[in-house]
C-alpha atoms as a PDB file:
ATOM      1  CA  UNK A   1     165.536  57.909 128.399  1.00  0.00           C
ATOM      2  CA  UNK A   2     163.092  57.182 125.078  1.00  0.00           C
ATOM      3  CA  UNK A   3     164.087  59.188 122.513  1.00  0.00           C
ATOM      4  CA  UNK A   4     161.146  59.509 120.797  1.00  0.00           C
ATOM      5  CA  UNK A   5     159.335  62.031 123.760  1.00  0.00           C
ATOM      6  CA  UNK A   6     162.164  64.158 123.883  1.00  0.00           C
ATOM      7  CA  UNK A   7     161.524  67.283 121.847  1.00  0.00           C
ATOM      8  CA  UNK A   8     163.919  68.066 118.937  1.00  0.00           C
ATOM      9  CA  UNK A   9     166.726  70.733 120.136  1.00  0.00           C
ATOM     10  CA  UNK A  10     168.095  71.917 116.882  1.00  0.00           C
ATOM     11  CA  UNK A  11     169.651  75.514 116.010  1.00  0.00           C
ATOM     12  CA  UNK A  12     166.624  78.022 115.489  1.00  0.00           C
ATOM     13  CA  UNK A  13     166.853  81.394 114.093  1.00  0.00           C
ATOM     14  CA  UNK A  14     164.220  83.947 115.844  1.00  0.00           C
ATOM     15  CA  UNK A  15     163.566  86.935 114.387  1.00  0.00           C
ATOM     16  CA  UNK A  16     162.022  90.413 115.547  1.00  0.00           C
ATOM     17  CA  UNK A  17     160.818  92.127 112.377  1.00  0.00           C
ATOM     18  CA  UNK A  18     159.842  95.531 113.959  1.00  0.00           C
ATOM     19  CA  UNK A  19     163.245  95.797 114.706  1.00  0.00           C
ATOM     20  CA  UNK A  20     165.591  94.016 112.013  1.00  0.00           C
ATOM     21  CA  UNK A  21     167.229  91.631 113.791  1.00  0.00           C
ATOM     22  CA  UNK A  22     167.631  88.106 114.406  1.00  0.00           C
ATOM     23  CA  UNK A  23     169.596  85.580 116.171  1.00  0.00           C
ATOM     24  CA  UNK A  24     170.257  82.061 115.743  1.00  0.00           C
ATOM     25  CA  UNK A  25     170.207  80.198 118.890  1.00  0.00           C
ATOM     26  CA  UNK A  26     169.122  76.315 119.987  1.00  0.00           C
ATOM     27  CA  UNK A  27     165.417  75.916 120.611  1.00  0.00           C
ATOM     28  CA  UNK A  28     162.845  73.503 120.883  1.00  0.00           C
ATOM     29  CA  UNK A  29     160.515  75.573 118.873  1.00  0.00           C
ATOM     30  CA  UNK A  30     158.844  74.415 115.731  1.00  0.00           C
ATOM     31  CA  UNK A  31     158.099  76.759 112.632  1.00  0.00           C
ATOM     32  CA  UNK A  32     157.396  75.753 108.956  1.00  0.00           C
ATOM     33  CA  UNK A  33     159.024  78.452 107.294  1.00  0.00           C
ATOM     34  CA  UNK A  34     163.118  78.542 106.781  1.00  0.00           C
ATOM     35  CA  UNK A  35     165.649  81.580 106.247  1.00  0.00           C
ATOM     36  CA  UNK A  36     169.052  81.515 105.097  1.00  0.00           C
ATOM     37  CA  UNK A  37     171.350  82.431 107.145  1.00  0.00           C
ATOM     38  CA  UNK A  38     174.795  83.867 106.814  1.00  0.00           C
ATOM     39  CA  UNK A  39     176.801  80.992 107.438  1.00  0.00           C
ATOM     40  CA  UNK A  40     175.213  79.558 104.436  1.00  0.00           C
ATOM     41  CA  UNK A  41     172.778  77.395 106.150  1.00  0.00           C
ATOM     42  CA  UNK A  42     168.999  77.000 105.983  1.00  0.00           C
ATOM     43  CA  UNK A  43     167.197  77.117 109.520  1.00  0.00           C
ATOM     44  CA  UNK A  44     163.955  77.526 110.443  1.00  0.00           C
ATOM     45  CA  UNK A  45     162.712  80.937 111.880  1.00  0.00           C
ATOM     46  CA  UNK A  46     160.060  82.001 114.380  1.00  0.00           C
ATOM     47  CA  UNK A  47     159.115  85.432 114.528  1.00  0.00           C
ATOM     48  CA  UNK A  48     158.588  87.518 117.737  1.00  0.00           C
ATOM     49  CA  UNK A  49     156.861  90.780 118.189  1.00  0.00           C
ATOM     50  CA  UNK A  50     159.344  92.111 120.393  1.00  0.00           C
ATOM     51  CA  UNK A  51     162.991  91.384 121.091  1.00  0.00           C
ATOM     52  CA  UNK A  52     165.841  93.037 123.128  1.00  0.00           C
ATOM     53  CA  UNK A  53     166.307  95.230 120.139  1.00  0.00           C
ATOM     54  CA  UNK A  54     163.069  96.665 120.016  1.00  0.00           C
ATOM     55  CA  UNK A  55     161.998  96.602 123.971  1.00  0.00           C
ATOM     56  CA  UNK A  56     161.539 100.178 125.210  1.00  0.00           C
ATOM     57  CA  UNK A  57     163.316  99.557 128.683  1.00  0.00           C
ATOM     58  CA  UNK A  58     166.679  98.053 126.803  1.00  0.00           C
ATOM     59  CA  UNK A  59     166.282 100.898 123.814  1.00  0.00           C
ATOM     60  CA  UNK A  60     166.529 102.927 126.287  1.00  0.00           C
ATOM     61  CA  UNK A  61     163.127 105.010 124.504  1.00  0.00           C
ATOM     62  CA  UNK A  62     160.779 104.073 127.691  1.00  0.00           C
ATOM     63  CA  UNK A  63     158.132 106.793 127.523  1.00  0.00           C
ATOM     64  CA  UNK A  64     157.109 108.690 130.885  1.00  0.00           C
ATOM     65  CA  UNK A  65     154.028 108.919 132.168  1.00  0.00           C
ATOM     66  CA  UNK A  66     152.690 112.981 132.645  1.00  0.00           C
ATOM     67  CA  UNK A  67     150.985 111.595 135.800  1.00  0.00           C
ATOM     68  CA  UNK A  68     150.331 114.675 136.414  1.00  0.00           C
ATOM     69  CA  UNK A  69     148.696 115.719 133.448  1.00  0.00           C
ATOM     70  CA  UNK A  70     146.339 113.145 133.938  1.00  0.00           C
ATOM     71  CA  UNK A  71     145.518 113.922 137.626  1.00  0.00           C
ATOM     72  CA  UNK A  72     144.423 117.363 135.930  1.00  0.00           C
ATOM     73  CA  UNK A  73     142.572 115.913 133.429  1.00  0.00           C
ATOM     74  CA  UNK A  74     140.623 113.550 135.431  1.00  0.00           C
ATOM     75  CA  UNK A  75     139.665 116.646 138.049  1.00  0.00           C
ATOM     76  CA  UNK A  76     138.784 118.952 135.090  1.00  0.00           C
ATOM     77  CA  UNK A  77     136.331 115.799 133.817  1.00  0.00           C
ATOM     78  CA  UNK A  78     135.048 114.947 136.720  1.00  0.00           C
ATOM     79  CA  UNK A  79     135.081 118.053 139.056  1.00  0.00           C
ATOM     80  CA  UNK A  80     137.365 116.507 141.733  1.00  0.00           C
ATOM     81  CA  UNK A  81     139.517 118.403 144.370  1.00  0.00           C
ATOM     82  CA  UNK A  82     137.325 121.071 145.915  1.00  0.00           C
ATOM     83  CA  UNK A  83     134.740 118.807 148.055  1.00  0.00           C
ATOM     84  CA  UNK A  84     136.014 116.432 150.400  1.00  0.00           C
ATOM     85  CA  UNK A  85     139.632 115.317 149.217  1.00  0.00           C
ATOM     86  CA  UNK A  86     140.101 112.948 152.339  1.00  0.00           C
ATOM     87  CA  UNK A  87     139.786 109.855 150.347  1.00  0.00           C
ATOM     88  CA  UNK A  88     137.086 108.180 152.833  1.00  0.00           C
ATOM     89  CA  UNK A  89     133.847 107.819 153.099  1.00  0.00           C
ATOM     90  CA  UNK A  90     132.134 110.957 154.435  1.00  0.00           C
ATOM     91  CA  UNK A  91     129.456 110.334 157.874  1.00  0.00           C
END
């Protein structure tokens, strides 16, 4: 194998800043900017806009839809309902 088109796998730190929290892990990702991490070490960081800390279906804070809230909204806009609710074209 050449060496030289292998990308470098080194330890990475990513971080998700909406949240707080990061994790160092190995990556192949690049960044320019460093942190110091608790171990002492410098590593560079990549930051992500959304981790498992701050995902609303592993938080646990998913939001439900009021489907029917909209339904009602739409038919008060648009004056649905009454006429022909069949869904198909009407002969």
């Amino acid at each position: 194998m050449q060496q030289d088109k292998q990308p470098d796998y080194r330890p990475v730190v990513f971080r998700d800043r909406t949240a707080g929290y990061a994790f160092l892990t190995r990556s192949t990702a690049k960044s320019d900017r460093t942190i110091d991490w608790d171990d002492g070490e410098t590593y560079p960081v990549v930051d992500v806009e959304i981790s498992s800390e701050s995902h609303p279906f592993y938080t646990g804070k998913a939001r439900t839809v009021d489907s029917e809230g909209r339904i009602d909204r739409f038919e008060r806009r648009f004056g649905g309902g009454e006429q022909g609710s069949g869904g198909g074209k009407d002969g």
